[in-house]
C-alpha atoms as a PDB file:
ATOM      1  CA  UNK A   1      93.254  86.219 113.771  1.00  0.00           C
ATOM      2  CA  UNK A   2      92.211  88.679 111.097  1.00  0.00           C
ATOM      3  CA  UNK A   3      94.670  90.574 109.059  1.00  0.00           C
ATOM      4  CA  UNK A   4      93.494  93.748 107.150  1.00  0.00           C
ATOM      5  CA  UNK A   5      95.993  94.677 104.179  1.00  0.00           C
ATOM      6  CA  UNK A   6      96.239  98.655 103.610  1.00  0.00           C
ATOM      7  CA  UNK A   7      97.818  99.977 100.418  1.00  0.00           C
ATOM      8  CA  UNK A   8      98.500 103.389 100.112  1.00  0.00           C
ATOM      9  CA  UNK A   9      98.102 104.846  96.093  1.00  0.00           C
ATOM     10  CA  UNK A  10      99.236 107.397  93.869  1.00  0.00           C
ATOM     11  CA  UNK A  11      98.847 106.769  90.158  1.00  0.00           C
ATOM     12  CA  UNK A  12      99.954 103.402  90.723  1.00  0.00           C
ATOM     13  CA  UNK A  13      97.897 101.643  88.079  1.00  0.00           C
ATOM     14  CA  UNK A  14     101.256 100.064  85.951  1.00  0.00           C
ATOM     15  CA  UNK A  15     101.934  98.139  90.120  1.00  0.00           C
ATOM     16  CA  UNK A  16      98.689  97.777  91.754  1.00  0.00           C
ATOM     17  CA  UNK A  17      97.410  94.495  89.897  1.00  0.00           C
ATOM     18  CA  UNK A  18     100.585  92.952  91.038  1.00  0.00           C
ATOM     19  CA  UNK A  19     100.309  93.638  94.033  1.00  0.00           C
ATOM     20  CA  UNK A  20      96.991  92.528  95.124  1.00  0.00           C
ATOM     21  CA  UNK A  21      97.444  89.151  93.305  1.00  0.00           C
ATOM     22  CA  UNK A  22      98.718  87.172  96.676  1.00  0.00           C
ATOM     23  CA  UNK A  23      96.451  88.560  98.751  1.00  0.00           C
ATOM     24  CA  UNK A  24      94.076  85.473  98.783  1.00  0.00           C
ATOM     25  CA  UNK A  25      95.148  83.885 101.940  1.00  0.00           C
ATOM     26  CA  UNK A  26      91.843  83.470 104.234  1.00  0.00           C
ATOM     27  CA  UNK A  27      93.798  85.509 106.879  1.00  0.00           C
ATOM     28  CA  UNK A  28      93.780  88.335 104.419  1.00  0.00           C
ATOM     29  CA  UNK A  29      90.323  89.676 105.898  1.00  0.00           C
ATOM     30  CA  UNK A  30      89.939  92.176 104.251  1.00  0.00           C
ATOM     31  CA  UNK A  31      92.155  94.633 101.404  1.00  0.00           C
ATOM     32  CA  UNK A  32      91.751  98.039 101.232  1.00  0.00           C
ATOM     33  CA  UNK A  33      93.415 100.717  98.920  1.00  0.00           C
ATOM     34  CA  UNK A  34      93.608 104.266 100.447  1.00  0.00           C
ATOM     35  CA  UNK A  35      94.046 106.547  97.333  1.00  0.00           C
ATOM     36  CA  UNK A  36      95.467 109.667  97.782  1.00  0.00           C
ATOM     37  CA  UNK A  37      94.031 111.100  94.449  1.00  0.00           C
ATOM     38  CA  UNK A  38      94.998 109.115  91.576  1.00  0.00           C
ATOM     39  CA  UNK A  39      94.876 111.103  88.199  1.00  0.00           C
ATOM     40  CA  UNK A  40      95.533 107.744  86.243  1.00  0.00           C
ATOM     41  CA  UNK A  41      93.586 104.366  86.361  1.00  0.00           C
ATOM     42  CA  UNK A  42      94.759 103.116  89.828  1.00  0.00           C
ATOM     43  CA  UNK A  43      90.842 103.078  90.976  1.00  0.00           C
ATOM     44  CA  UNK A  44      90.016 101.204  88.572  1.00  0.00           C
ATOM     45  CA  UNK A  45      92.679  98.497  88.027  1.00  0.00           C
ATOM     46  CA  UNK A  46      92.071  98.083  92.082  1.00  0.00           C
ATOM     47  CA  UNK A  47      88.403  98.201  92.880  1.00  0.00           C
ATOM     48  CA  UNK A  48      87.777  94.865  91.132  1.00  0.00           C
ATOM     49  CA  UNK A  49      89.720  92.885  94.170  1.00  0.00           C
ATOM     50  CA  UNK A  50      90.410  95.714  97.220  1.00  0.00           C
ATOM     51  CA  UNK A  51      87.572  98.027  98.790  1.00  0.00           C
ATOM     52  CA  UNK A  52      88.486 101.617  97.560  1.00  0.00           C
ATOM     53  CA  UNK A  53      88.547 104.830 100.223  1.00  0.00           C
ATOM     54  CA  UNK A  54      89.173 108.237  99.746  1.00  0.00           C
ATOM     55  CA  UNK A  55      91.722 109.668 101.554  1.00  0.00           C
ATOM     56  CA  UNK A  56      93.683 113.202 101.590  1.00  0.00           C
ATOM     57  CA  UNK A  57      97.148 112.570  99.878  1.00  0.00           C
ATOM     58  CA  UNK A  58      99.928 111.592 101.960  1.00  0.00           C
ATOM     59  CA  UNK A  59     101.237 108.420 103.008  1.00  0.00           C
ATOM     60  CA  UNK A  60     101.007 108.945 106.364  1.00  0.00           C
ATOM     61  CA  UNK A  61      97.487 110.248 106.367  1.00  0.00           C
ATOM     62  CA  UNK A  62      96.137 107.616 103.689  1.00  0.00           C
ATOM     63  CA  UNK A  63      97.607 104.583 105.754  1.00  0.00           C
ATOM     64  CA  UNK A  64      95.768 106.438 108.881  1.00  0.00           C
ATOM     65  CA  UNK A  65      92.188 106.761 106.793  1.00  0.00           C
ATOM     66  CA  UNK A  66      92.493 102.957 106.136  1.00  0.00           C
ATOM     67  CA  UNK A  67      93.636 101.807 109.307  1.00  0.00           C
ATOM     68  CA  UNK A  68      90.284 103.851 110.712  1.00  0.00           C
ATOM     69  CA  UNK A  69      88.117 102.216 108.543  1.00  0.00           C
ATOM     70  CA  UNK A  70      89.922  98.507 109.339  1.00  0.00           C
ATOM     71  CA  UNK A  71      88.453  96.030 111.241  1.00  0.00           C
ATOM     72  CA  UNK A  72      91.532  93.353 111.152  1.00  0.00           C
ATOM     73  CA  UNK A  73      93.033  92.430 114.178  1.00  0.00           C
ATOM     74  CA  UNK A  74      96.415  92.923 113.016  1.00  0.00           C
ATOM     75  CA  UNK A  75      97.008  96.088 110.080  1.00  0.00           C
ATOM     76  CA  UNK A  76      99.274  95.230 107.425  1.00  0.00           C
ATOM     77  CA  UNK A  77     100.904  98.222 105.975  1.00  0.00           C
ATOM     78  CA  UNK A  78     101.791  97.281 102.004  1.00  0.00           C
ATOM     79  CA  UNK A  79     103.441  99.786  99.234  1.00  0.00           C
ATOM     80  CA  UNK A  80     101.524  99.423  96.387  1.00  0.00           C
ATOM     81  CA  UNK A  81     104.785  98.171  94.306  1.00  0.00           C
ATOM     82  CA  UNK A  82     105.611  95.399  97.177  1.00  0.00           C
ATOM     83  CA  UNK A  83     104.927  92.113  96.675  1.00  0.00           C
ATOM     84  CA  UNK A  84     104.602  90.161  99.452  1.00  0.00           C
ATOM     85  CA  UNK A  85     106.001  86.325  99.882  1.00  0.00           C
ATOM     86  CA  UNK A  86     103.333  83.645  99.768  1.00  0.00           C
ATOM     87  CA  UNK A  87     103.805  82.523 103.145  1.00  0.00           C
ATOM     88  CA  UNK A  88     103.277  86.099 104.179  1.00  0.00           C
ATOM     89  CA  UNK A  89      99.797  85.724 105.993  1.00  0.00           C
ATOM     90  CA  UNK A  90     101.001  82.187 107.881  1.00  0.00           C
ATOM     91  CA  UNK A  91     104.274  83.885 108.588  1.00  0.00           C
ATOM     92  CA  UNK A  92     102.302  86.898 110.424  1.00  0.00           C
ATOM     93  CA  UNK A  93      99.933  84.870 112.752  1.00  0.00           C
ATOM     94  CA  UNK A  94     102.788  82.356 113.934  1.00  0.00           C
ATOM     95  CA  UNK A  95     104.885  85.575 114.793  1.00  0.00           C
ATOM     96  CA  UNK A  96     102.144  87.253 116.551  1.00  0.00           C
ATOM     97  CA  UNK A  97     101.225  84.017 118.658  1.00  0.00           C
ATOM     98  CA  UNK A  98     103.645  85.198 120.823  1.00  0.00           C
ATOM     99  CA  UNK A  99     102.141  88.015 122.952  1.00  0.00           C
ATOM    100  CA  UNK A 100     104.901  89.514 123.470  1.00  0.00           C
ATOM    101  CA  UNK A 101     105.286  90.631 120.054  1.00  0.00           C
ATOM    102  CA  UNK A 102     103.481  93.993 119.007  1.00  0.00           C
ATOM    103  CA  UNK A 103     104.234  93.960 115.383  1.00  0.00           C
ATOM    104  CA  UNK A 104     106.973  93.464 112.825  1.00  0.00           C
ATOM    105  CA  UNK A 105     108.359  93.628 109.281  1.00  0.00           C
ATOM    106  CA  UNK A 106     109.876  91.417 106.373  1.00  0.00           C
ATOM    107  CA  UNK A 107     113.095  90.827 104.873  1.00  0.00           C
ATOM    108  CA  UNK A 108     113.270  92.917 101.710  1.00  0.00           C
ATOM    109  CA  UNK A 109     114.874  92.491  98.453  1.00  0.00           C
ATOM    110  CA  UNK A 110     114.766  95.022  95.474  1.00  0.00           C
ATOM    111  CA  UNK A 111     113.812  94.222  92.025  1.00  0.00           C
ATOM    112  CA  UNK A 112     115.896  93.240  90.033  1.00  0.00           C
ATOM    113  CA  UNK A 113     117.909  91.814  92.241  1.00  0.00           C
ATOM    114  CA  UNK A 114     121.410  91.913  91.464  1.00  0.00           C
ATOM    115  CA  UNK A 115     124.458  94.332  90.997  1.00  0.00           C
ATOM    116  CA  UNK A 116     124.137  97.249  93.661  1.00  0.00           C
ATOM    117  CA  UNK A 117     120.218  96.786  94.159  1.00  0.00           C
ATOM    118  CA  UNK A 118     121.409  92.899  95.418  1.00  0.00           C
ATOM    119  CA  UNK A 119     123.234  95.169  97.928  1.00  0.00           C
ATOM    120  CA  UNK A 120     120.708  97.370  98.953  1.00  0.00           C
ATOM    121  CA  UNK A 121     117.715  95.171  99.990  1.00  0.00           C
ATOM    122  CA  UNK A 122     119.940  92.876 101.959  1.00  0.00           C
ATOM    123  CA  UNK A 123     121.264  96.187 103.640  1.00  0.00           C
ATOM    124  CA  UNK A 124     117.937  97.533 104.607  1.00  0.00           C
ATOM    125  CA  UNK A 125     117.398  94.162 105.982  1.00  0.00           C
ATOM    126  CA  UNK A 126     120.436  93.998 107.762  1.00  0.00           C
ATOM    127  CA  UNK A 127     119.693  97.343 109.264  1.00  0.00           C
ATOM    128  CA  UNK A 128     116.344  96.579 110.015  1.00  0.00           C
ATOM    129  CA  UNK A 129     117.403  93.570 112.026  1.00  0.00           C
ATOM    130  CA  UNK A 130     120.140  95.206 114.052  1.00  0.00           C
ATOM    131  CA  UNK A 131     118.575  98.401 115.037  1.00  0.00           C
ATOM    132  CA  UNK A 132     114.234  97.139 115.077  1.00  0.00           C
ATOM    133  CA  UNK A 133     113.861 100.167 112.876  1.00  0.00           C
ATOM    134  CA  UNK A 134     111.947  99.381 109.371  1.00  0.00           C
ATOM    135  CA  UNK A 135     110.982 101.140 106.224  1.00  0.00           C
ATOM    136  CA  UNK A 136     107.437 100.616 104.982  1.00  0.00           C
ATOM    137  CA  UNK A 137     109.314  98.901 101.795  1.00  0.00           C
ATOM    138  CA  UNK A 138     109.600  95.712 104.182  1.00  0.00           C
ATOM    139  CA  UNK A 139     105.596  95.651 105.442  1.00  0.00           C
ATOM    140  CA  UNK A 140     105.232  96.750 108.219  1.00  0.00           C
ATOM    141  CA  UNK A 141     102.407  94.724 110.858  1.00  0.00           C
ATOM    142  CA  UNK A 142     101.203  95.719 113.587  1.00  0.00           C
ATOM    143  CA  UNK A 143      98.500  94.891 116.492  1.00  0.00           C
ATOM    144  CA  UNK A 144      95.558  97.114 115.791  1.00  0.00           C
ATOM    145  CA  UNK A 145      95.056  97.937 119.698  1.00  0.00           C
ATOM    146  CA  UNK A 146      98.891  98.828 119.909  1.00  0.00           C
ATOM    147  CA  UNK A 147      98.435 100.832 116.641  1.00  0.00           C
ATOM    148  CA  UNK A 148      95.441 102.895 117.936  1.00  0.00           C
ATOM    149  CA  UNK A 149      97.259 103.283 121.211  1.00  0.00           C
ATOM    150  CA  UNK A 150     100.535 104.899 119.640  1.00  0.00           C
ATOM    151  CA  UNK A 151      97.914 107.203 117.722  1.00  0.00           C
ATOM    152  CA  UNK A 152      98.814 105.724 114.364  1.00  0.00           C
ATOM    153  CA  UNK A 153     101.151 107.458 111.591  1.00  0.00           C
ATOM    154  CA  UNK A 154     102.598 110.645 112.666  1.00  0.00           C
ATOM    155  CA  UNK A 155     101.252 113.341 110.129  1.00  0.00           C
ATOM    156  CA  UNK A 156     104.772 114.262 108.713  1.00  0.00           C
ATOM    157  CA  UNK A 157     105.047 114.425 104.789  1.00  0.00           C
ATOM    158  CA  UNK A 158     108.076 111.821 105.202  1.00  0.00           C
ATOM    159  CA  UNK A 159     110.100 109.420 107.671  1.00  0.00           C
ATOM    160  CA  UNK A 160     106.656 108.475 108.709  1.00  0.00           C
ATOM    161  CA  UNK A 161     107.511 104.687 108.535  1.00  0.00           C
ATOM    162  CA  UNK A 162     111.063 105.654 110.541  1.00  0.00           C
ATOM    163  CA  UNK A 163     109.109 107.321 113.187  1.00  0.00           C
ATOM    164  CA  UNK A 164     106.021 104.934 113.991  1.00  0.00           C
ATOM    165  CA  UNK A 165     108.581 101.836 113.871  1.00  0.00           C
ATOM    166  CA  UNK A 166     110.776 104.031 116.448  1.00  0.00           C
ATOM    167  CA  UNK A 167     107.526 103.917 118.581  1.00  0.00           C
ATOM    168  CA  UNK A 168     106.863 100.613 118.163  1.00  0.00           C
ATOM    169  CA  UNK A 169     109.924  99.533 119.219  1.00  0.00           C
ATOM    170  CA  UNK A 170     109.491 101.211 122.949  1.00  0.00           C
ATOM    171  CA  UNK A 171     106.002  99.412 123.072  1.00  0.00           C
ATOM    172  CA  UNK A 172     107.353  95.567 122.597  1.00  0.00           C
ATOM    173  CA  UNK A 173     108.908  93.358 120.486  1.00  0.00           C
ATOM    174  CA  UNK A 174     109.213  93.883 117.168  1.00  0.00           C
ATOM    175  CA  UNK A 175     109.769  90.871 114.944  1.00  0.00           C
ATOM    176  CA  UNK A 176     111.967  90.798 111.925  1.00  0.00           C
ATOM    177  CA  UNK A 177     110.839  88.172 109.578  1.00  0.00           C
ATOM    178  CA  UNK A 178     112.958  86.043 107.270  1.00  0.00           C
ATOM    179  CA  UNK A 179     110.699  85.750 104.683  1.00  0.00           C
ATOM    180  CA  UNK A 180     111.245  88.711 101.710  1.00  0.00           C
ATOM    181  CA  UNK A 181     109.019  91.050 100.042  1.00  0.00           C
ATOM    182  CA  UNK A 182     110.274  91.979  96.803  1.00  0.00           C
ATOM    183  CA  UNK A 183     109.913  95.510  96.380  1.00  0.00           C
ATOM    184  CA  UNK A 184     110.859  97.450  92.932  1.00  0.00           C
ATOM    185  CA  UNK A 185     114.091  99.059  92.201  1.00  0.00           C
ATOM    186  CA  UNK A 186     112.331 102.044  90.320  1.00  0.00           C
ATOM    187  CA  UNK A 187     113.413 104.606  92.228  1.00  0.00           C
ATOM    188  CA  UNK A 188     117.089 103.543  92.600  1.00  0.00           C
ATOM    189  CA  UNK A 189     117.674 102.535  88.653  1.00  0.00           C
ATOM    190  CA  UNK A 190     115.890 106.135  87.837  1.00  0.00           C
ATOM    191  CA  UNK A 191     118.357 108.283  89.644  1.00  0.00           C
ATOM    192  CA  UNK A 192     120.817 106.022  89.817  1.00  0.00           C
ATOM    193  CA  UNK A 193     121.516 103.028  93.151  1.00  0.00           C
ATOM    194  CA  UNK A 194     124.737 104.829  94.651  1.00  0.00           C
ATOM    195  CA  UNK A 195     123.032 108.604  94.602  1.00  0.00           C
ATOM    196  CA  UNK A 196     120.084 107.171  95.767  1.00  0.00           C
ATOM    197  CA  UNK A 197     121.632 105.420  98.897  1.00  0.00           C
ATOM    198  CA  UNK A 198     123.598 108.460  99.680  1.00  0.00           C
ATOM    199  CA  UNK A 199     120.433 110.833  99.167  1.00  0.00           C
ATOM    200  CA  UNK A 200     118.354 108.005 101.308  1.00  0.00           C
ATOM    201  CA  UNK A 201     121.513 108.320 104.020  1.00  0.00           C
ATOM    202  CA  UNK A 202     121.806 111.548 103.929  1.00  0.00           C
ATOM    203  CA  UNK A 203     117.677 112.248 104.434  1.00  0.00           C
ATOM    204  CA  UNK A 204     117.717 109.749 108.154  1.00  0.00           C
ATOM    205  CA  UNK A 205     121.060 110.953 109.228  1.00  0.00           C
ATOM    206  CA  UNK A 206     118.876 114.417 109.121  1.00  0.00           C
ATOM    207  CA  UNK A 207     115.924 112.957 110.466  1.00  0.00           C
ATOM    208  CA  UNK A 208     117.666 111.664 113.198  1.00  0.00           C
ATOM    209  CA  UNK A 209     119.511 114.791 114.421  1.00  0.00           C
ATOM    210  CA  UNK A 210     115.858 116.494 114.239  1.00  0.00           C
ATOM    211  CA  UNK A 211     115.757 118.258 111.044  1.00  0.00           C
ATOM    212  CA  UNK A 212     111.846 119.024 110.230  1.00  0.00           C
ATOM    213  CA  UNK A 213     110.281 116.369 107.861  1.00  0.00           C
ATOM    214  CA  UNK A 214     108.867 119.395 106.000  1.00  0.00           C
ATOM    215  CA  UNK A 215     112.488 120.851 104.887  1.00  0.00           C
ATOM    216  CA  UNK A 216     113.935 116.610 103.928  1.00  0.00           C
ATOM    217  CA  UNK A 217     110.322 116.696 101.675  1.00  0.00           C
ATOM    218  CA  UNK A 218     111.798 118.886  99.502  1.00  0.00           C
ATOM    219  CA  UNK A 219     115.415 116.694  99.128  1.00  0.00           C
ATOM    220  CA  UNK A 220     113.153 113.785  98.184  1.00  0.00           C
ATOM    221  CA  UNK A 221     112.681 112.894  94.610  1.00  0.00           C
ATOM    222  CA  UNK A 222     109.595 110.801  94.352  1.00  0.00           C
ATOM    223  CA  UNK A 223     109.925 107.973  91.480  1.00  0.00           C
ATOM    224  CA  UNK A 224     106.318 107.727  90.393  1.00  0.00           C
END
């Protein structure tokens, strides 16, 4: 079993490096950064260890372009400032020995990890577990024939993770891991970790009762 790694990027040179460290595991088939138009040194710092594509900007539609270009048996979505356990590719191909399974997702925990942030990755994981709902902070895995067959990423400027795992829960099982990515804290110690997870609550509750991903794009505050 093959496992190709996709890494969406958007000036992410300061995390990318990082990132692609652990990715040595023979499993690991093959890495590949889909940058969405980088206007800093994020090419650069990843072409050295990850195959570099093109792709028009937008998480959802960069995670599609690599996904097309993947030949993995299993596609690993990865934020480019997660960092994903060493265990990570073993932890994958023992899940996915069962058949049953279609995909899955990690534990998370937010860097650094204490005070309110200690709170908030062990809620999303919590969450994650109870409901078989992720966030593409936890890595999200999936089959690359169930993948193609739920026609990838919805091509919504946000909730895309929300949505796709909301498919992939109706196709099978979806595993929650108990190994953790540690994912950074950026965005909650710039704007503060309670107005964040209010904002962040506020955004699915929305989501959920159908407003357009369009109109919660513009509530969003992106921390790059």
């Amino acid at each position: 079993m093959t496992i190709s790694v996709i890494i969406p990027t958007l000036n992410e040179a300061q995390n990318i490096r990082a990132t692609l460290a652990p990715l040595r595991h023979p499993a690991f088939g093959e890495v590949l950064v889909a940058d969405g138009g980088s206007l800093d040194r994020t090419v650069a710092e990843a072409a050295p260890a990850a195959k570099v594509l093109t792709a028009p900007t937008g998480r959802a539609r960069q995670m599609n372009t690599g996904a097309a270009t993947a030949s993995g048996d299993v596609l690993l979505f990865l934020h480019a400032d997660t960092l994903l356990p060493p265990t990570a590719a073993d932890d994958i191909i023992a899940t996915l020995a069962d058949p049953r399974v279609v995909g899955g997702h990690f534990n998370a925990r937010i860097t650094p990890d204490h005070g309110l942030l200690w709170l908030v990755g062990r809620m999303m994981s919590w969450r994650a577990r109870l409901t078989g709902i992720a966030t593409g902070d936890q890595a999200i895995f999936v089959r690359r024939d169930v993948f193609e067959q739920l026609g990838g990423f919805p091509d919504i400027p946000l909730m895309e993770d929300i949505a796709f795992s909301r498919r992939l829960k109706q196709a099978g099982r979806v595993a929650a891991l108990r190994s953790c990515v540690m994912t950074s804290g950026r965005r909650w110690e710039r704007h503060g970790p309670l107005r964040t997870i209010l904002l962040m609550w506020k955004l699915r509750l929305l989501f959920f009762l159908g407003v357009s991903p369009d109109r919660l794009k513009r509530l969003y505050v992106d921390a790059r």
